[in-house]
N, C-alpha and C. Protein backbone atom coordinates (compact mmCIF):
# COMPACT_ATOMS: atom_id res chain seq x y z
N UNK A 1 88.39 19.99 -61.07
CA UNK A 1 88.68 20.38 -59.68
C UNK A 1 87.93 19.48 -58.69
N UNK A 2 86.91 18.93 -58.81
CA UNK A 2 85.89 18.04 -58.19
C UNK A 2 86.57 16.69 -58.13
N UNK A 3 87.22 16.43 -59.26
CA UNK A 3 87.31 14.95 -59.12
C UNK A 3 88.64 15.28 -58.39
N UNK A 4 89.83 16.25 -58.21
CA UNK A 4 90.88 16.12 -57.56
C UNK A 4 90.60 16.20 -56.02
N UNK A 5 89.33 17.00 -55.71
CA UNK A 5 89.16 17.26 -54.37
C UNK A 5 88.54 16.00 -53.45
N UNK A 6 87.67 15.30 -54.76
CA UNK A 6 87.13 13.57 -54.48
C UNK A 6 88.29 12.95 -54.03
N UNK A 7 89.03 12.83 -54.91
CA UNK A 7 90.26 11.74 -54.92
C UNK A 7 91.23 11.93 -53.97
N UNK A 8 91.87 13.48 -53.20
CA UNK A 8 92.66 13.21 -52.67
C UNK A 8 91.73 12.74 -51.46
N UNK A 9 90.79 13.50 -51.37
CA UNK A 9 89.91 12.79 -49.93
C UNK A 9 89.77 11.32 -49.59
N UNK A 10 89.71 10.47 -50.79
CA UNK A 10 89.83 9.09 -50.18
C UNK A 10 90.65 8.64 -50.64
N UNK A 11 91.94 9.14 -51.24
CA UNK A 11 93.18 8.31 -51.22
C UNK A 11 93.93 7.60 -49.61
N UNK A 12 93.50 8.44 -49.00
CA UNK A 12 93.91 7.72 -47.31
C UNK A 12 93.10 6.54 -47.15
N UNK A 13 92.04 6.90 -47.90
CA UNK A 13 91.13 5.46 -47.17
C UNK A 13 91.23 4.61 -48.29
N UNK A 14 91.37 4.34 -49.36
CA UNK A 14 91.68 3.18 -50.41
C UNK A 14 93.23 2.86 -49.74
N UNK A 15 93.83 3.54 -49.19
CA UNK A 15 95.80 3.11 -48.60
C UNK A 15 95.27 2.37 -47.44
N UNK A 16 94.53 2.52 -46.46
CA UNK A 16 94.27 2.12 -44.95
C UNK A 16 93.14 1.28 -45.64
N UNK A 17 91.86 1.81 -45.44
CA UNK A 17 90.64 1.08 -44.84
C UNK A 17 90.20 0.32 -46.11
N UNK A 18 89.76 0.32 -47.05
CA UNK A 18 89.04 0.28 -47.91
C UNK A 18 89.92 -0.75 -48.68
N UNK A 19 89.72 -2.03 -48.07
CA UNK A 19 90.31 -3.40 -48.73
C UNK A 19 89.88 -4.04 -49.87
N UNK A 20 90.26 -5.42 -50.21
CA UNK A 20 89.57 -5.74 -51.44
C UNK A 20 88.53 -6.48 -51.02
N UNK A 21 87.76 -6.82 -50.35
CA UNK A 21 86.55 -7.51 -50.04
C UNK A 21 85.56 -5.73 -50.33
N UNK A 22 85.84 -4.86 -49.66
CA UNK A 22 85.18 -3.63 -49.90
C UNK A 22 84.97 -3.35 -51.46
N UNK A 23 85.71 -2.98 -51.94
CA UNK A 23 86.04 -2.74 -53.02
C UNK A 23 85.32 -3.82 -53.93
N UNK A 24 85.40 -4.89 -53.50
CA UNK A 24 84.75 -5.95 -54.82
C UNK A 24 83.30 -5.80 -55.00
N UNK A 25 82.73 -5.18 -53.10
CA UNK A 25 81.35 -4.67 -53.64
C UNK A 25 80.81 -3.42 -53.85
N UNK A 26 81.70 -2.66 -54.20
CA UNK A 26 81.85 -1.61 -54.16
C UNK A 26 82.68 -0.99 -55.67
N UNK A 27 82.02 -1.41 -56.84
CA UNK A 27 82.81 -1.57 -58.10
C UNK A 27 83.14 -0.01 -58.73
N UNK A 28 82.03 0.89 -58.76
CA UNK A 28 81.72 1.99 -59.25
C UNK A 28 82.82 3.05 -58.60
N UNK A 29 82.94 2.98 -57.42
CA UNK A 29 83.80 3.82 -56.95
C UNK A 29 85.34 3.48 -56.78
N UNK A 30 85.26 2.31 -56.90
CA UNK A 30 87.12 1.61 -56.62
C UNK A 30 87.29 2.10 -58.14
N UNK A 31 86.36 1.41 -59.20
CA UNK A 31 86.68 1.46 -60.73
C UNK A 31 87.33 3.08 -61.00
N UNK A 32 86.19 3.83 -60.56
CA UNK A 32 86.57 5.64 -60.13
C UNK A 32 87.78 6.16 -59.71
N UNK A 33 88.32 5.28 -59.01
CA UNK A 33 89.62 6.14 -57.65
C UNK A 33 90.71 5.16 -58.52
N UNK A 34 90.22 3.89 -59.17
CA UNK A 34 91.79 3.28 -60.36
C UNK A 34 92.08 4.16 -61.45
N UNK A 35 91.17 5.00 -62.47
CA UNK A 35 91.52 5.55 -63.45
C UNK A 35 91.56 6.85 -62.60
N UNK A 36 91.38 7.43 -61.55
CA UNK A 36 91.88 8.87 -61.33
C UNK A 36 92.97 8.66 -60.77
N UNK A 37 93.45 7.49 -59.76
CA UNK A 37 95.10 7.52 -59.30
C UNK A 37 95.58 7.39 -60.66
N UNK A 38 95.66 6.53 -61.71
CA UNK A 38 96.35 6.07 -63.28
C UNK A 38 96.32 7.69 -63.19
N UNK A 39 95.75 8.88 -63.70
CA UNK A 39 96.15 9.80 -64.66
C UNK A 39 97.72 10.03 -64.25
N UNK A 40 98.09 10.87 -65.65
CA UNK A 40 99.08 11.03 -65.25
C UNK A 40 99.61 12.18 -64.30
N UNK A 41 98.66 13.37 -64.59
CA UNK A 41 98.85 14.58 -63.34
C UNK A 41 98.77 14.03 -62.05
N UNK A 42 97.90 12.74 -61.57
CA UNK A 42 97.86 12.23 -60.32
C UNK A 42 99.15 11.85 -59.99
N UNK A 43 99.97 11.09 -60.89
CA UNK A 43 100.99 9.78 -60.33
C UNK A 43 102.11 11.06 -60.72
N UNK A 44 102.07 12.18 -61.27
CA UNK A 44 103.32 12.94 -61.26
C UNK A 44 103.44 13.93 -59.73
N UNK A 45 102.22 14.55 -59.58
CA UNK A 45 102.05 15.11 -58.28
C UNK A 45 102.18 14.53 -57.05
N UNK A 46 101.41 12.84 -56.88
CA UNK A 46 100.93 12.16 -55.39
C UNK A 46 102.17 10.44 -55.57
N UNK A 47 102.47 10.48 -57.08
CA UNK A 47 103.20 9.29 -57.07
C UNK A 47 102.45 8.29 -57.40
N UNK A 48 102.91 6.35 -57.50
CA UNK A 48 101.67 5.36 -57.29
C UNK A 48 100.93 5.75 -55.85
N UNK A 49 99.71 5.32 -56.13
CA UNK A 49 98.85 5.33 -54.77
C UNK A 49 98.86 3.79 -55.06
N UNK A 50 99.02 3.20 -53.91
CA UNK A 50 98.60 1.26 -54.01
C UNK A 50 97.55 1.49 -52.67
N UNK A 51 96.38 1.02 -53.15
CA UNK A 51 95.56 0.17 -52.53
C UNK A 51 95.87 -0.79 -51.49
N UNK A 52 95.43 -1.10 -50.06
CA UNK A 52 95.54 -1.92 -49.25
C UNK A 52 95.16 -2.99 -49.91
N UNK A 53 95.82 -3.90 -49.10
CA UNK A 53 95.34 -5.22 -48.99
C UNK A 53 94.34 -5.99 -47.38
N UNK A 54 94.72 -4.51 -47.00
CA UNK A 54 93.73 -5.62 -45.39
C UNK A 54 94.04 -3.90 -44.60
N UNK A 55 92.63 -3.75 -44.11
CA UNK A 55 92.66 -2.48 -43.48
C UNK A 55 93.66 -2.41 -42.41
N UNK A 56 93.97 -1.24 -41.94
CA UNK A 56 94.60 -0.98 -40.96
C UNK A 56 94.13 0.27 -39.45
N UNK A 57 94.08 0.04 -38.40
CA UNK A 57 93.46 0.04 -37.57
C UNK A 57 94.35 0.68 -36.84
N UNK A 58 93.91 1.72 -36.45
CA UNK A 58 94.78 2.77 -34.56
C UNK A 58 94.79 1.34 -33.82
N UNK A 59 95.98 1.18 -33.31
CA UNK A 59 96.42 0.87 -32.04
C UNK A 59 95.29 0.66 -31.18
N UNK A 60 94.28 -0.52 -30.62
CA UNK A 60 93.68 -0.47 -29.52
C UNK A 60 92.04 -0.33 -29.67
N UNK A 61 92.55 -0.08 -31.24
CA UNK A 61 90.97 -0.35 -32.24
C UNK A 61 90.71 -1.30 -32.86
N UNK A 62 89.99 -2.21 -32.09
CA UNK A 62 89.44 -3.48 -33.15
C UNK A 62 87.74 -3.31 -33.53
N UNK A 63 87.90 -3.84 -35.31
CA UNK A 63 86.55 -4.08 -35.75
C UNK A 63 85.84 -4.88 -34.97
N UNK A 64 84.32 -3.98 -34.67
CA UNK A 64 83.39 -5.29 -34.12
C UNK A 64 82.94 -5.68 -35.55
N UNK A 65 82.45 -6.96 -35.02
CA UNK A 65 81.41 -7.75 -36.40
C UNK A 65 79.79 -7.07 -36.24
N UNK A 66 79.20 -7.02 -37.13
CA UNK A 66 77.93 -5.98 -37.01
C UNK A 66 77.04 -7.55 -36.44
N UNK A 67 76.28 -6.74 -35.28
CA UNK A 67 75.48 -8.19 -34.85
C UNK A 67 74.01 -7.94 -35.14
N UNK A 68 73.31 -9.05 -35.81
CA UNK A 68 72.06 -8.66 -36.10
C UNK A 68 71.46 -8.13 -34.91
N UNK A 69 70.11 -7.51 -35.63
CA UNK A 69 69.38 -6.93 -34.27
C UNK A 69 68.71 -8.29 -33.78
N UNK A 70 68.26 -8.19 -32.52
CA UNK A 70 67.59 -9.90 -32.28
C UNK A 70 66.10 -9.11 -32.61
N UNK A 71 65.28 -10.11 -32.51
CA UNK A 71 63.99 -10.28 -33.43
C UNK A 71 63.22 -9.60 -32.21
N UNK A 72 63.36 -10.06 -30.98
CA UNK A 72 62.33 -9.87 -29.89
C UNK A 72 63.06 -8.94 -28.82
N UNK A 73 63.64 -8.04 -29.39
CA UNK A 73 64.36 -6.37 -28.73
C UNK A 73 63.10 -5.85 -27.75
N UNK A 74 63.14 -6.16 -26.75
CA UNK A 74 62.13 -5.79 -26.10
C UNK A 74 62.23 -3.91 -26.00
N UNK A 75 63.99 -3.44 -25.90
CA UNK A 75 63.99 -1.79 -25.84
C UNK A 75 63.25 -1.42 -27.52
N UNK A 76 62.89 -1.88 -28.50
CA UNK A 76 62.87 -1.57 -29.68
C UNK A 76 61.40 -1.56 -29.93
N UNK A 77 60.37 -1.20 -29.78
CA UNK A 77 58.88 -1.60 -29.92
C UNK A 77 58.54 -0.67 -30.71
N UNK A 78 58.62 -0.72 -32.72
CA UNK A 78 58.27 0.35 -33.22
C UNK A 78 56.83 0.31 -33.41
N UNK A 79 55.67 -0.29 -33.28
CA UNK A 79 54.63 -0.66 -33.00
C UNK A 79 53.93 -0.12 -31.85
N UNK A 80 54.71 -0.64 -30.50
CA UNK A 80 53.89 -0.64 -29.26
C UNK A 80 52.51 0.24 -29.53
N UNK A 81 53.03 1.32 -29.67
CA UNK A 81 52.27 2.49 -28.89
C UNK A 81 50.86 2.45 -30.42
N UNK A 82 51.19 2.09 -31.77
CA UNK A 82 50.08 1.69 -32.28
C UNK A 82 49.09 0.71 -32.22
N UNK A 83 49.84 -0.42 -31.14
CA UNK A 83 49.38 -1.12 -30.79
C UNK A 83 47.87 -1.05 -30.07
N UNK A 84 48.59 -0.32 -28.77
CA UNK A 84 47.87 0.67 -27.39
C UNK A 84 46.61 1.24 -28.07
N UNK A 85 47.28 2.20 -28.66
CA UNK A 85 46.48 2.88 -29.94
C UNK A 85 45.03 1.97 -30.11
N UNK A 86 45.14 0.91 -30.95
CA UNK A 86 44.18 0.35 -31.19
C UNK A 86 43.79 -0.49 -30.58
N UNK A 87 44.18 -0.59 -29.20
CA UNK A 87 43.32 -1.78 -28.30
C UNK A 87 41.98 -0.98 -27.71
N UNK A 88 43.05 0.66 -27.53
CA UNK A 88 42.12 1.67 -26.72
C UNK A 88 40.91 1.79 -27.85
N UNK A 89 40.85 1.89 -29.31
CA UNK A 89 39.85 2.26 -29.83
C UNK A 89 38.99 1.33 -29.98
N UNK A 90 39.49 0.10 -29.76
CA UNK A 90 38.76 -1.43 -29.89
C UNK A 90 37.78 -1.10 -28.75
N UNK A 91 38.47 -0.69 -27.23
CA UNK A 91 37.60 -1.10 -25.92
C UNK A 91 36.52 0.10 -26.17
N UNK A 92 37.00 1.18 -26.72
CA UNK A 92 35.64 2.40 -26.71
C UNK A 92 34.95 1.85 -27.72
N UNK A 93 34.89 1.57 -28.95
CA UNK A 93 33.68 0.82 -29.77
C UNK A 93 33.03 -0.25 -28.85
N UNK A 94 33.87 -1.34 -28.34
CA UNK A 94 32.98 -2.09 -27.49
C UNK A 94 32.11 -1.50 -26.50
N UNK A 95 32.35 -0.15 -25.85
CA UNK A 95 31.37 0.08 -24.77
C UNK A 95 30.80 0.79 -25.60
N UNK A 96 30.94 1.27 -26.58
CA UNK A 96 29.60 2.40 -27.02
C UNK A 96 28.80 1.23 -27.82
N UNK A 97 29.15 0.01 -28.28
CA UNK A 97 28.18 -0.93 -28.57
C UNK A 97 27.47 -1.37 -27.90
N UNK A 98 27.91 -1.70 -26.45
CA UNK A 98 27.18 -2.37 -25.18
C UNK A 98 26.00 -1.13 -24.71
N UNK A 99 26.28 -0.02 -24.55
CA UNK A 99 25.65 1.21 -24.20
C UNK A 99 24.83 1.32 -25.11
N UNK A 100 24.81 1.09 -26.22
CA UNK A 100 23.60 1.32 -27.38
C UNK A 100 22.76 0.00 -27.48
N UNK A 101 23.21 -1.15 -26.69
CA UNK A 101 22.32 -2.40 -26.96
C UNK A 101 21.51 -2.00 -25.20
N UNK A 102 22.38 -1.32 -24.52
CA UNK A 102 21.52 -1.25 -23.16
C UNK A 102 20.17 -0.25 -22.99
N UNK A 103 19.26 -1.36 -22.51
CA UNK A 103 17.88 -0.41 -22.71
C UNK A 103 17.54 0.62 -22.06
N UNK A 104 17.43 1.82 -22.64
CA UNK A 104 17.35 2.89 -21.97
C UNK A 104 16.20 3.05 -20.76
N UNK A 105 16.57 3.91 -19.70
CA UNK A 105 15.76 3.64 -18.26
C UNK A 105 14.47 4.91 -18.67
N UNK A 106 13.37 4.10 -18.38
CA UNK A 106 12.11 4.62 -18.86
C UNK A 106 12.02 6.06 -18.00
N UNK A 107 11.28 6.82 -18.57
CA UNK A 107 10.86 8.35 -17.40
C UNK A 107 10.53 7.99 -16.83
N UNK A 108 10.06 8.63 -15.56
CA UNK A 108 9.14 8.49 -14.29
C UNK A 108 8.12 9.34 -15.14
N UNK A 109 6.79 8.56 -15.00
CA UNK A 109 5.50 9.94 -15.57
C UNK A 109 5.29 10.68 -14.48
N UNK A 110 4.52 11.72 -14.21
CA UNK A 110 4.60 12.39 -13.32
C UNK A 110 2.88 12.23 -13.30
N UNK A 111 2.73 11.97 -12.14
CA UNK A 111 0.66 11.45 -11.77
C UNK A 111 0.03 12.21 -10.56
N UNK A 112 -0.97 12.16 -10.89
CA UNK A 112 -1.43 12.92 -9.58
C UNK A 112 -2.78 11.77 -9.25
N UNK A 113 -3.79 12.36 -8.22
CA UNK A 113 -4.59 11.60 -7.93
C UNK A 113 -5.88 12.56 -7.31
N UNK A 114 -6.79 12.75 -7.88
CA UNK A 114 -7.53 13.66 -7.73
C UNK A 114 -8.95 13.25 -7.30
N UNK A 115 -10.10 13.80 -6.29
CA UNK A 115 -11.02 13.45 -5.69
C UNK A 115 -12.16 14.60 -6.40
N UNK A 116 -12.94 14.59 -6.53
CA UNK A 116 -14.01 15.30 -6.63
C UNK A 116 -15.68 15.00 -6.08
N UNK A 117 -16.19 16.72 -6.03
CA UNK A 117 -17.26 16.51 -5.18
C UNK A 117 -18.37 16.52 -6.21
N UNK A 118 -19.16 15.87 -6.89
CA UNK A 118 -20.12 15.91 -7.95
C UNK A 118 -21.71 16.49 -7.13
N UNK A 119 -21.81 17.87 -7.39
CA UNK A 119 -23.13 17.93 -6.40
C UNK A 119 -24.76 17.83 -7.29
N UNK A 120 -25.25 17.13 -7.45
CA UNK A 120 -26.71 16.62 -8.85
C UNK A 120 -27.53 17.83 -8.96
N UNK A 121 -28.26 17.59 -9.38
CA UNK A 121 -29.18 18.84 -9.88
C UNK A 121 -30.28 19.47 -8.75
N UNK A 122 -30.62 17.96 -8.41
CA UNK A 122 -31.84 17.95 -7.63
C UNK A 122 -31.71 16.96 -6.62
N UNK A 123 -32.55 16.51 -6.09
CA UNK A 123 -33.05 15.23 -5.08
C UNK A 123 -33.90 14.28 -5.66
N UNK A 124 -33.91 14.37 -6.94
CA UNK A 124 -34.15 13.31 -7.75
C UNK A 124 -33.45 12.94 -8.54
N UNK A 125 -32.16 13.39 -8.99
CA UNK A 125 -30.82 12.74 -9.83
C UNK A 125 -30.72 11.35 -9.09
N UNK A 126 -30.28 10.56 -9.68
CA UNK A 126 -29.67 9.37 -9.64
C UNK A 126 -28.42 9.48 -9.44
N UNK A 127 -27.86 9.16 -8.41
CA UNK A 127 -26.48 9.52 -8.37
C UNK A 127 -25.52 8.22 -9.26
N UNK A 128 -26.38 6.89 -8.55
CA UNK A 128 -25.34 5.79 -9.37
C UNK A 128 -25.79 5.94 -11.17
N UNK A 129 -26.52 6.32 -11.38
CA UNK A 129 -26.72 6.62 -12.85
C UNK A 129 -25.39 7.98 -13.40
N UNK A 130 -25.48 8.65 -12.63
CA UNK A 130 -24.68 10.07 -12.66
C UNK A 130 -23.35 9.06 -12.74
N UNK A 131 -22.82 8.84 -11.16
CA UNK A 131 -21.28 8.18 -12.00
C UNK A 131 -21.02 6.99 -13.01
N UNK A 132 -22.08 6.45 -13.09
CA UNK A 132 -21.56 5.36 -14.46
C UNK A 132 -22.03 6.60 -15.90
N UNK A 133 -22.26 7.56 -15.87
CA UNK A 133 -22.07 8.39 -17.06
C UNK A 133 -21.00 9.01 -16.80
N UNK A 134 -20.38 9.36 -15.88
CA UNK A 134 -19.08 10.01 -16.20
C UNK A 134 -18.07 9.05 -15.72
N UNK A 135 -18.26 8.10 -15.63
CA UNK A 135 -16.86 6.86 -16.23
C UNK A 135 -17.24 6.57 -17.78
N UNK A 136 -17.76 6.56 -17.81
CA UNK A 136 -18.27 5.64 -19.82
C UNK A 136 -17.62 6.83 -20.70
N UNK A 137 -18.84 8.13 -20.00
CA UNK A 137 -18.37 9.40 -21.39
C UNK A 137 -17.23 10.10 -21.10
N UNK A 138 -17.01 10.36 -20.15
CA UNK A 138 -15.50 11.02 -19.89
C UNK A 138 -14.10 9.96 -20.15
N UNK A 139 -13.60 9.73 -21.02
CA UNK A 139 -12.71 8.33 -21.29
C UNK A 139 -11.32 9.38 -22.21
N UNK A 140 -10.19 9.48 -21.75
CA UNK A 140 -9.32 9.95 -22.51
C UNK A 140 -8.26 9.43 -22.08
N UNK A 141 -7.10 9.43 -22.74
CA UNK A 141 -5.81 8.69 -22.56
C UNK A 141 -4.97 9.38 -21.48
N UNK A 142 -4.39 8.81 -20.96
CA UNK A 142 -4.01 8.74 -18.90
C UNK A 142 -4.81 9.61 -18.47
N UNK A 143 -6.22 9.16 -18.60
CA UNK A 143 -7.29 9.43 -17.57
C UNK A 143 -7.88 8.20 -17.09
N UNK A 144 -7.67 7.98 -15.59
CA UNK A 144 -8.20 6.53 -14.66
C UNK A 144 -9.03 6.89 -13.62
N UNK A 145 -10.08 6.37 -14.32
CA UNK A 145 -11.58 6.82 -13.01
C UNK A 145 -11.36 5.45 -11.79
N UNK A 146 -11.58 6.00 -10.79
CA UNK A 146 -11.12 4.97 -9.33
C UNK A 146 -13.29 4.30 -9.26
N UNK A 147 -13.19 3.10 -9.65
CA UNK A 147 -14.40 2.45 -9.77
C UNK A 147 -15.39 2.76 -8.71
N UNK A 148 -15.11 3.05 -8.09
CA UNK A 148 -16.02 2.97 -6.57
C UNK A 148 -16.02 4.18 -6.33
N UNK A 149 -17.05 4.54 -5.63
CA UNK A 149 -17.97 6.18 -5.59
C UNK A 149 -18.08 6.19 -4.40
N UNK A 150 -18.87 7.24 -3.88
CA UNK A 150 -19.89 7.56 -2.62
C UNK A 150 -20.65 8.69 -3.05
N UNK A 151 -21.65 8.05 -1.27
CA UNK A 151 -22.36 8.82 -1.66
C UNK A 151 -22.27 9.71 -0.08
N UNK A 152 -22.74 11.02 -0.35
CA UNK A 152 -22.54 11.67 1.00
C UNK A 152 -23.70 12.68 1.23
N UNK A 153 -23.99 12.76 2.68
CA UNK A 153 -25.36 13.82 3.12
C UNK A 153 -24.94 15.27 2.46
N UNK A 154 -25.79 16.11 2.47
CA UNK A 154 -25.60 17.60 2.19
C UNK A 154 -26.32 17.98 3.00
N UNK A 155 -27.75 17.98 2.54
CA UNK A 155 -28.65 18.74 3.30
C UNK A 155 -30.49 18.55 2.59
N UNK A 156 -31.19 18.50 3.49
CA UNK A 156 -32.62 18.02 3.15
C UNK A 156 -32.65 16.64 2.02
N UNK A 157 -32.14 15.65 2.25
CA UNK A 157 -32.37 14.63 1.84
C UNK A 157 -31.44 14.33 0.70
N UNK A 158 -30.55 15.41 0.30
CA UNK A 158 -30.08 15.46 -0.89
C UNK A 158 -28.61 14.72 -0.47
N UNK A 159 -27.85 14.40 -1.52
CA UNK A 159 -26.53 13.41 -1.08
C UNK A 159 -25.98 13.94 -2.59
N UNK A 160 -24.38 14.32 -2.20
CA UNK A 160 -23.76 14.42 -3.43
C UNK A 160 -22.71 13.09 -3.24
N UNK A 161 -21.89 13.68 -4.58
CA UNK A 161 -21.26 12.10 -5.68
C UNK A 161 -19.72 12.31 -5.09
N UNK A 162 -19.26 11.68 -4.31
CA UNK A 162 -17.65 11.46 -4.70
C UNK A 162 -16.69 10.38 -5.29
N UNK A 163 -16.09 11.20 -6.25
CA UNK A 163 -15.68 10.30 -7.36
C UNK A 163 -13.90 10.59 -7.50
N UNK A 164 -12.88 9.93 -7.68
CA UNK A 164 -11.98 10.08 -7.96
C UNK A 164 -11.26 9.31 -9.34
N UNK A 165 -10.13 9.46 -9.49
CA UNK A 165 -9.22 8.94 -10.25
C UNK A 165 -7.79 9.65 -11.03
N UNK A 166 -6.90 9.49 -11.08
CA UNK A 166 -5.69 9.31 -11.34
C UNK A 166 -5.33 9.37 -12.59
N UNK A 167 -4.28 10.63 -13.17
CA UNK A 167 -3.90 11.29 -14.35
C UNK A 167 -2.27 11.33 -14.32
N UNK A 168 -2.24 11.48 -15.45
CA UNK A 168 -0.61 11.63 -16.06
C UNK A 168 -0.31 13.10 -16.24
N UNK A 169 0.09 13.47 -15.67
CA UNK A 169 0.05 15.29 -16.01
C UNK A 169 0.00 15.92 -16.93
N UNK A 170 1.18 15.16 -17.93
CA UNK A 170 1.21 15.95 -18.89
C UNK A 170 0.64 15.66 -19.87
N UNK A 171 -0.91 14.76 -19.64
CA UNK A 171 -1.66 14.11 -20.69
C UNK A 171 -3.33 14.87 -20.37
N UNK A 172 -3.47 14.92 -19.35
CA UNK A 172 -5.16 15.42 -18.37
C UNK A 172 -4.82 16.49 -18.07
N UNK A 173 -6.18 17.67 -18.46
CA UNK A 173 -5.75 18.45 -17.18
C UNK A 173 -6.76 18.62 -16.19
N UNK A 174 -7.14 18.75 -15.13
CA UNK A 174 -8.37 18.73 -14.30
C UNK A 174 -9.20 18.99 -14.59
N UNK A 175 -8.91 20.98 -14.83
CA UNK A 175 -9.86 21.63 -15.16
C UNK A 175 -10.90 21.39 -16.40
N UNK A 176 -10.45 20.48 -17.16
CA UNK A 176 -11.38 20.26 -18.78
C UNK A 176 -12.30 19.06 -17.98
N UNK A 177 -11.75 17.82 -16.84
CA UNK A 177 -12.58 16.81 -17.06
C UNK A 177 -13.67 17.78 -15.82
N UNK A 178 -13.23 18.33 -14.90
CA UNK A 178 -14.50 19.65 -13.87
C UNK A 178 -15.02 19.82 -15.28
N UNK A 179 -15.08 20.40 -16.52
CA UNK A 179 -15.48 21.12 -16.96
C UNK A 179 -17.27 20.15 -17.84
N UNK A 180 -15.89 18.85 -18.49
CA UNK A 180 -16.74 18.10 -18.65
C UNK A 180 -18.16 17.21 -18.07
N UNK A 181 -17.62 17.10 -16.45
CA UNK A 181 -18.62 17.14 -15.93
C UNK A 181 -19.70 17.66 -15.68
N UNK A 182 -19.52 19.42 -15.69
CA UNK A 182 -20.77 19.83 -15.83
C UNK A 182 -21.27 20.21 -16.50
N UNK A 183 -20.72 20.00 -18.05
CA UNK A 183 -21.60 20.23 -18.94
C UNK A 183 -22.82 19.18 -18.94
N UNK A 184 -22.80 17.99 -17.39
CA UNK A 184 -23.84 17.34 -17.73
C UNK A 184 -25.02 18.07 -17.19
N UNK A 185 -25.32 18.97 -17.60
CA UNK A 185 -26.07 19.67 -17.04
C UNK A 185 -27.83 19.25 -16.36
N UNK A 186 -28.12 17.97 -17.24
CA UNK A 186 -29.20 17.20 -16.68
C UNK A 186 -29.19 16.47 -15.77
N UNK A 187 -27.79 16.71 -15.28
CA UNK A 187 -27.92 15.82 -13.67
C UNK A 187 -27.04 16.45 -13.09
N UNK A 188 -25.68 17.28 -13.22
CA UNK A 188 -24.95 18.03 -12.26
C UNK A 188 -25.30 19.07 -11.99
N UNK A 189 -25.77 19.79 -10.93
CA UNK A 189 -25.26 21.22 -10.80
C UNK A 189 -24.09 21.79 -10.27
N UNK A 190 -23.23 20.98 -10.23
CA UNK A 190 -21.35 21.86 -9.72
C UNK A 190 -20.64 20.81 -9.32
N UNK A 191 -19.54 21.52 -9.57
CA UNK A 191 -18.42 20.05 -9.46
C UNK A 191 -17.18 20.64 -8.53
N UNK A 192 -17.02 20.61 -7.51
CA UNK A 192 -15.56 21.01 -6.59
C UNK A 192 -14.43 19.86 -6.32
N UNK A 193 -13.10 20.29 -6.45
CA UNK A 193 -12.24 19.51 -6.11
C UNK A 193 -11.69 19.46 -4.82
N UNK A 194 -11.74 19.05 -4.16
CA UNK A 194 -11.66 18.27 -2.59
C UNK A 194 -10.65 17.61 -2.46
N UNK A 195 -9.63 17.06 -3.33
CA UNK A 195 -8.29 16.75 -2.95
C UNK A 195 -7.74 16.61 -4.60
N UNK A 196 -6.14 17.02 -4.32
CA UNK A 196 -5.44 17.00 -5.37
C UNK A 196 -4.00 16.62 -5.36
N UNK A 197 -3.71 15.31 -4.79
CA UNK A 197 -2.40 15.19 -4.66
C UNK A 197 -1.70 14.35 -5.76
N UNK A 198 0.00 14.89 -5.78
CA UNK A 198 0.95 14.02 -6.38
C UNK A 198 1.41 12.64 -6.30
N UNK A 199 1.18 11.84 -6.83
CA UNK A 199 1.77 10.35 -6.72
C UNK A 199 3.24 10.25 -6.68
């Protein structure tokens, strides 16, 4: 039943379309549609079927010739967009390379600048002895003693110490180097801070 329902279906087109240039490359199925027209139930029911010799065409229908595609189809870009694709991933590796070779912008430290009033024991402390001991022994990392001192009146002959210098905040904290100071207890008696500003 298959092969009759095959066969009458392209008996129109082996009569019309399906010439011998078709057919010559086309062996398997012409070879197919010669021994099913031959049977004899075919040629008693449908008669000879003969094969064209040169297709035949509706009125007003002519074969085009198939034209290659041209090479440089500008509507045809099966690429493009992988293209795009990888130019875009090219340019983001390049900036995240440039961004990782660029040297990162340092913190701002955060500093202050601090004054203190060093008041001595007595009226016989040495005051320039007093601040070259607390530049030498007081020494810790972003702690900067300001070289130069004074000296200032109080009262009955006595003169206290002013001394400054300049910290990193989050390295000093005031209160330990006040503290350190008076543990010099053989020459300070009190230590007040008198200015405390931000850089």
């Amino acid at each position: 039943m298959a092969d009759i329902a095959v066969g009458v279906a392209l008996t129109s087109a082996f009569q019309l379309v399906l010439h011998p240039a078709w057919r010559a490359t086309n062996t398997n199925i012409s070879a197919w549609f010669a021994n099913w027209s031959a049977l004899p139930q075919v040629s008693k029911a449908a008669g000879t079927i003969q094969a064209c010799e040169a297709a035949t065409h509706p009125a007003g229908f002519e074969e085009e010739e198939e034209k290659p595609a041209a090479a440089d189809d500008d509507d045809l870009d099966l690429f493009g967009d992988d293209d795009e694709d990888a130019e875009a991933a090219a340019a983001a590796a390049k900036a995240a390379v440039a961004k990782a070779k660029k040297p990162a912008k340092k913190k701002a430290i955060a500093m202050s600048l601090v004054m203190l009033e060093v008041k001595p024991l007595d009226d016989t402390t040495n005051l320039d002895d007093t601040a070259q001991k607390i530049f030498t022994t007081i020494v810790q990392d972003g702690l900067f003693w300001k070289t130069e001192y004074k000296k200032e009146p109080v009262a009955f002959g006595i003169f206290k110490l002013i001394v400054g210098f300049s910290l990193e905040d989050d390295k000093v904290s005031v209160d330990d180097v006040v503290e350190k100071i008076e543990a010099m207890e053989d020459l300070v008696q009190s230590v007040e801070i008198s200015a405390f500003n931000k850089i």
